[in-house]
C-alpha atoms as a PDB file:
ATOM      1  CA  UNK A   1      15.276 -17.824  -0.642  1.00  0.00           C
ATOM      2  CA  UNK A   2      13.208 -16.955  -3.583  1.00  0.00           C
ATOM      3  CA  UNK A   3      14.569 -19.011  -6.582  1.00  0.00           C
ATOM      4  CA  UNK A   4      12.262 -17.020  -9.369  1.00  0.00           C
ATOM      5  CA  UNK A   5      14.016 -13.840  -9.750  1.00  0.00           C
ATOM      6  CA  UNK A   6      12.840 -10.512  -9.774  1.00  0.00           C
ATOM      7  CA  UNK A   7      10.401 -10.263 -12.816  1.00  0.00           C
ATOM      8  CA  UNK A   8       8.255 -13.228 -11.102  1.00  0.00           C
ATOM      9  CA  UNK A   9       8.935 -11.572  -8.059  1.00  0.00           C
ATOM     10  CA  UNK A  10       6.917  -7.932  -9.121  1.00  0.00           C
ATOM     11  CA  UNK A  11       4.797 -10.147 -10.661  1.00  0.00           C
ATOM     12  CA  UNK A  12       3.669 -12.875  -7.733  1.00  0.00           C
ATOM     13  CA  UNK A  13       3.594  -9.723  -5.201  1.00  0.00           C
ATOM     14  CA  UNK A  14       1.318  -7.732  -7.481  1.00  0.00           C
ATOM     15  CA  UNK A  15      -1.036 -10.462  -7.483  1.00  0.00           C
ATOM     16  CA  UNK A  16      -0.784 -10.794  -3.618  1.00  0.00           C
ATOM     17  CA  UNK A  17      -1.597  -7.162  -3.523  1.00  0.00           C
ATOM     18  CA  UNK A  18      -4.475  -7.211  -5.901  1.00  0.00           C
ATOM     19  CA  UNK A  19      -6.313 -10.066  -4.823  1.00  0.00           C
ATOM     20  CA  UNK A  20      -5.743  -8.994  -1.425  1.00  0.00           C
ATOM     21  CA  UNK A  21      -7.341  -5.927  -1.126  1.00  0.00           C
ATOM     22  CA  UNK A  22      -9.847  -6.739  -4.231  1.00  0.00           C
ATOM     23  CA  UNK A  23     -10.894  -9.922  -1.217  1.00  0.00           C
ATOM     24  CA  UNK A  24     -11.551  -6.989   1.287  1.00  0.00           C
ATOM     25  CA  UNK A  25     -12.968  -4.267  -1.137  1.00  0.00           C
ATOM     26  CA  UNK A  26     -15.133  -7.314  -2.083  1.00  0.00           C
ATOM     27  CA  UNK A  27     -16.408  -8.234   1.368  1.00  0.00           C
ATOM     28  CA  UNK A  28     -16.858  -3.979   1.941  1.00  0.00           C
ATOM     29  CA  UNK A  29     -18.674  -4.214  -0.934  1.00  0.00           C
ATOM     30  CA  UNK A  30     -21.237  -6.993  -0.500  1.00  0.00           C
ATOM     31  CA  UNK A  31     -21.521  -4.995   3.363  1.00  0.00           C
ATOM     32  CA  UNK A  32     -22.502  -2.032   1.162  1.00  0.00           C
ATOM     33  CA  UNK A  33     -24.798  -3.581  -0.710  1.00  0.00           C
ATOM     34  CA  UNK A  34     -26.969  -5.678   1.211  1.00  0.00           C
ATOM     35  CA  UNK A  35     -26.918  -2.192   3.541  1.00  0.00           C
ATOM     36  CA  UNK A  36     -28.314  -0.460   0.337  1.00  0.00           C
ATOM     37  CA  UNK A  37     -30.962  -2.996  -0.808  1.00  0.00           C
ATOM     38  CA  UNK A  38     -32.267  -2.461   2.677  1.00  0.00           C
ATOM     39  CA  UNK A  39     -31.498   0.937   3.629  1.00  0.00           C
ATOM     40  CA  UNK A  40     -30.386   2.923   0.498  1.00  0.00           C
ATOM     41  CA  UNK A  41     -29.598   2.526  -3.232  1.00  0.00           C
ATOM     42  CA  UNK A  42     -26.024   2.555  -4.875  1.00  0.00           C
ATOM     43  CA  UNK A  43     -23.365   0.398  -6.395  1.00  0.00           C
ATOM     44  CA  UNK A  44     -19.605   0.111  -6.944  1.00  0.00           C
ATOM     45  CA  UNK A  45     -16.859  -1.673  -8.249  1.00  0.00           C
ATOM     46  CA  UNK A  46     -14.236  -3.534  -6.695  1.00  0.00           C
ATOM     47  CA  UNK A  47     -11.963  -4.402  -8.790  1.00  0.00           C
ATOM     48  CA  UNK A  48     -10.739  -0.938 -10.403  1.00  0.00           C
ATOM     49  CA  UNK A  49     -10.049  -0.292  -6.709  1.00  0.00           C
ATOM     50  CA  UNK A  50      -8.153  -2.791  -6.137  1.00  0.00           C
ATOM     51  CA  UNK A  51      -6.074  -2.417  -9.154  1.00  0.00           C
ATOM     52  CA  UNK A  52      -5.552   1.260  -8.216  1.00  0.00           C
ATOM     53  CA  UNK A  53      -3.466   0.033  -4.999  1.00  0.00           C
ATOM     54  CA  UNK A  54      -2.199  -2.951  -7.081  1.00  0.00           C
ATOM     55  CA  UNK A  55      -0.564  -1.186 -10.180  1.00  0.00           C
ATOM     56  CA  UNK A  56       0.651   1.803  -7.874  1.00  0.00           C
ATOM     57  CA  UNK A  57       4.071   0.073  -7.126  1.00  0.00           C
ATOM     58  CA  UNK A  58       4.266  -0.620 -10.596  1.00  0.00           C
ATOM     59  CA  UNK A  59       3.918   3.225 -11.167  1.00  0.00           C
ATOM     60  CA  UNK A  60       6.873   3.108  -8.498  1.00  0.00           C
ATOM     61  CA  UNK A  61       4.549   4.820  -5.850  1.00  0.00           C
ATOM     62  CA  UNK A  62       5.334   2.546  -3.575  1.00  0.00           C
ATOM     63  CA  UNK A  63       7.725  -0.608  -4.391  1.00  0.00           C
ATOM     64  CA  UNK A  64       7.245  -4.612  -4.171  1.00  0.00           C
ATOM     65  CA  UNK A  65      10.312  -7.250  -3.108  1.00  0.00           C
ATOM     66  CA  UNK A  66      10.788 -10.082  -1.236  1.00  0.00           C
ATOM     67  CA  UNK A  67       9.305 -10.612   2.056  1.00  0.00           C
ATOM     68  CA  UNK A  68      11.497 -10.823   5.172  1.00  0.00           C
ATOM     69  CA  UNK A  69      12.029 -14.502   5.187  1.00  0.00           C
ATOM     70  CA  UNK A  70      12.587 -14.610   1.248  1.00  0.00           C
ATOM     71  CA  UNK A  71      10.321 -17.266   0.735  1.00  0.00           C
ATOM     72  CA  UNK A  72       7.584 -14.877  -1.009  1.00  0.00           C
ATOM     73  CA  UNK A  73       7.492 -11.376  -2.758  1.00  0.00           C
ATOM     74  CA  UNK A  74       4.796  -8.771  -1.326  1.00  0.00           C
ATOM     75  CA  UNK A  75       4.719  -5.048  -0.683  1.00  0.00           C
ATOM     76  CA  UNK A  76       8.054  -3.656   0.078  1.00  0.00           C
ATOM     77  CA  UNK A  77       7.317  -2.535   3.967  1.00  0.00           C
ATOM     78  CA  UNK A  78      11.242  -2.052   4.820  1.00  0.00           C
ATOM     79  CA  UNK A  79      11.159   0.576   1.946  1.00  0.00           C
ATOM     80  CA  UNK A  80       9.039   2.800   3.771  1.00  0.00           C
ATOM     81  CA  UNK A  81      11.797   3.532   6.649  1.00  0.00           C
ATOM     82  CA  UNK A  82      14.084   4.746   3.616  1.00  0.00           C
ATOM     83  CA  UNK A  83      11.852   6.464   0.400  1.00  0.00           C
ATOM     84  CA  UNK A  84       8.856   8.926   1.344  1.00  0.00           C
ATOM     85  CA  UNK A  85       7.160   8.221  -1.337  1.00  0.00           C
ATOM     86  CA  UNK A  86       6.793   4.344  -0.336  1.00  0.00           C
ATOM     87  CA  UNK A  87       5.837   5.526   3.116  1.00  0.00           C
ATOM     88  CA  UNK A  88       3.162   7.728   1.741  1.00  0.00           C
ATOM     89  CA  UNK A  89       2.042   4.608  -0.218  1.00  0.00           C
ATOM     90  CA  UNK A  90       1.727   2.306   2.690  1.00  0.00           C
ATOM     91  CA  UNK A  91      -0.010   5.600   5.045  1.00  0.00           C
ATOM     92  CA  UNK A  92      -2.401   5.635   1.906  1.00  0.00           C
ATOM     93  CA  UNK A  93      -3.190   1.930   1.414  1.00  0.00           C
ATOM     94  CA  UNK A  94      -3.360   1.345   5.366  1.00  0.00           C
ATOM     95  CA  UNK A  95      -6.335   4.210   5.348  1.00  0.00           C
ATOM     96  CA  UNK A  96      -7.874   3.261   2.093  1.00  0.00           C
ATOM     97  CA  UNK A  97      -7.442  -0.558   1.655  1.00  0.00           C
ATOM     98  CA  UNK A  98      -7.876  -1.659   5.632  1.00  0.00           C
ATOM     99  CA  UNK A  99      -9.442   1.895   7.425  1.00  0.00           C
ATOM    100  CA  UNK A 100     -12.037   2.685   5.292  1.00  0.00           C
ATOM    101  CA  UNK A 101     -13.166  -0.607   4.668  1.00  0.00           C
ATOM    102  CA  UNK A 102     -13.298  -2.195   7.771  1.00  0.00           C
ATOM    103  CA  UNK A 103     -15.241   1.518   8.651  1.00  0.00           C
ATOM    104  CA  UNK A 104     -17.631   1.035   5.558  1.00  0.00           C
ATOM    105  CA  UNK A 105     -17.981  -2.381   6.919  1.00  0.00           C
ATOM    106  CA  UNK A 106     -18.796  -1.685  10.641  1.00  0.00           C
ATOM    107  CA  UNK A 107     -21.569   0.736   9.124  1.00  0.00           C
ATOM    108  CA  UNK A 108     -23.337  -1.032   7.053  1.00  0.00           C
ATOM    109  CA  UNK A 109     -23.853  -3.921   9.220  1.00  0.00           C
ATOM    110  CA  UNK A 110     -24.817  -1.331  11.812  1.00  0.00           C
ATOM    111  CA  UNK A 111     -27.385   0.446   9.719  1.00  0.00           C
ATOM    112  CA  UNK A 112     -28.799  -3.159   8.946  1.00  0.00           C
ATOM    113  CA  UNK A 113     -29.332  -4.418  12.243  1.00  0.00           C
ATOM    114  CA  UNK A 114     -31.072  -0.757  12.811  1.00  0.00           C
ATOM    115  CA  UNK A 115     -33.433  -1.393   9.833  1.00  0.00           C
ATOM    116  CA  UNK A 116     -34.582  -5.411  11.165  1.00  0.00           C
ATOM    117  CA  UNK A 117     -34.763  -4.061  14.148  1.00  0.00           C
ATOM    118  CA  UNK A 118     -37.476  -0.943  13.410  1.00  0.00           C
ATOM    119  CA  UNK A 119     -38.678  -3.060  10.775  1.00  0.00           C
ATOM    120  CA  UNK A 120     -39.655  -6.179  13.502  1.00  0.00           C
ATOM    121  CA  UNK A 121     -40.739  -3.842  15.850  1.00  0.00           C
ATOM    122  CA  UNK A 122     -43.357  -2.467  13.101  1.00  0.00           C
ATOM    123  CA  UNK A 123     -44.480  -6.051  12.175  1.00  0.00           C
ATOM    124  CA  UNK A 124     -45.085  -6.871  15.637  1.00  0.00           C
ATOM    125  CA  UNK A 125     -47.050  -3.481  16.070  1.00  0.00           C
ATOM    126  CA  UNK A 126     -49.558  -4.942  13.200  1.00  0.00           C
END
């Protein structure tokens, strides 16, 4: 069971969240950018989008507890059978936090191997 009670509860499943997704928005990100230095130029920035999906259960759009075996607190995924508004979370973070990047991700990587690929076939041209 989870001996810490519920303030280090919030608190350890917060963190879970945020350095979760900011791992993934990272890795989306560093697809994005080595797609940009080759293809196109941008930037962006991880980590206020990961605390966006972080913070929201704080804002109590969506909720954190314990996780079925007790042992560890995450996001609250049993909540989303019984509140809306933590099912709309979880919709919302599945799309934005796993979807999206794992799309962005696919992309990039595709629009890369594109670029080597026209870009060794003009070296070999000269």
């Amino acid at each position: 069971r989870w001996l810490y009670g519920k303030h280090i509860c919030l608190f350890y499943a917060f963190c879970g969240v945020l350095f979760g997704i900011c791992s993934l928005s990272t890795l989306t990100l560093l697809s994005t950018v080595c797609c940009l230095k080759i293809c196109f130029p941008a930037y962006a920035c991880a980590w206020t989008y990961a605390a966006i999906f972080a913070c929201s259960p704080l804002a109590h759009w969506g909720e954190y507890g314990t996780e079925p075996y007790g042992t560890a607190c995450c996001i609250d995924w049993h909540s989303t059978n019984v509140n809306v508004v933590s099912m709309s979370y979880t919709i919302v973070l599945f799309v934005f936090c796993f979807i999206l990047p794992c799309g962005v991700i696919i992309t990039s990587y595709s629009l890369i191997l594109i670029t080597v690929k026209e870009s060794r076939k003009a070296v070999e041209q000269h």
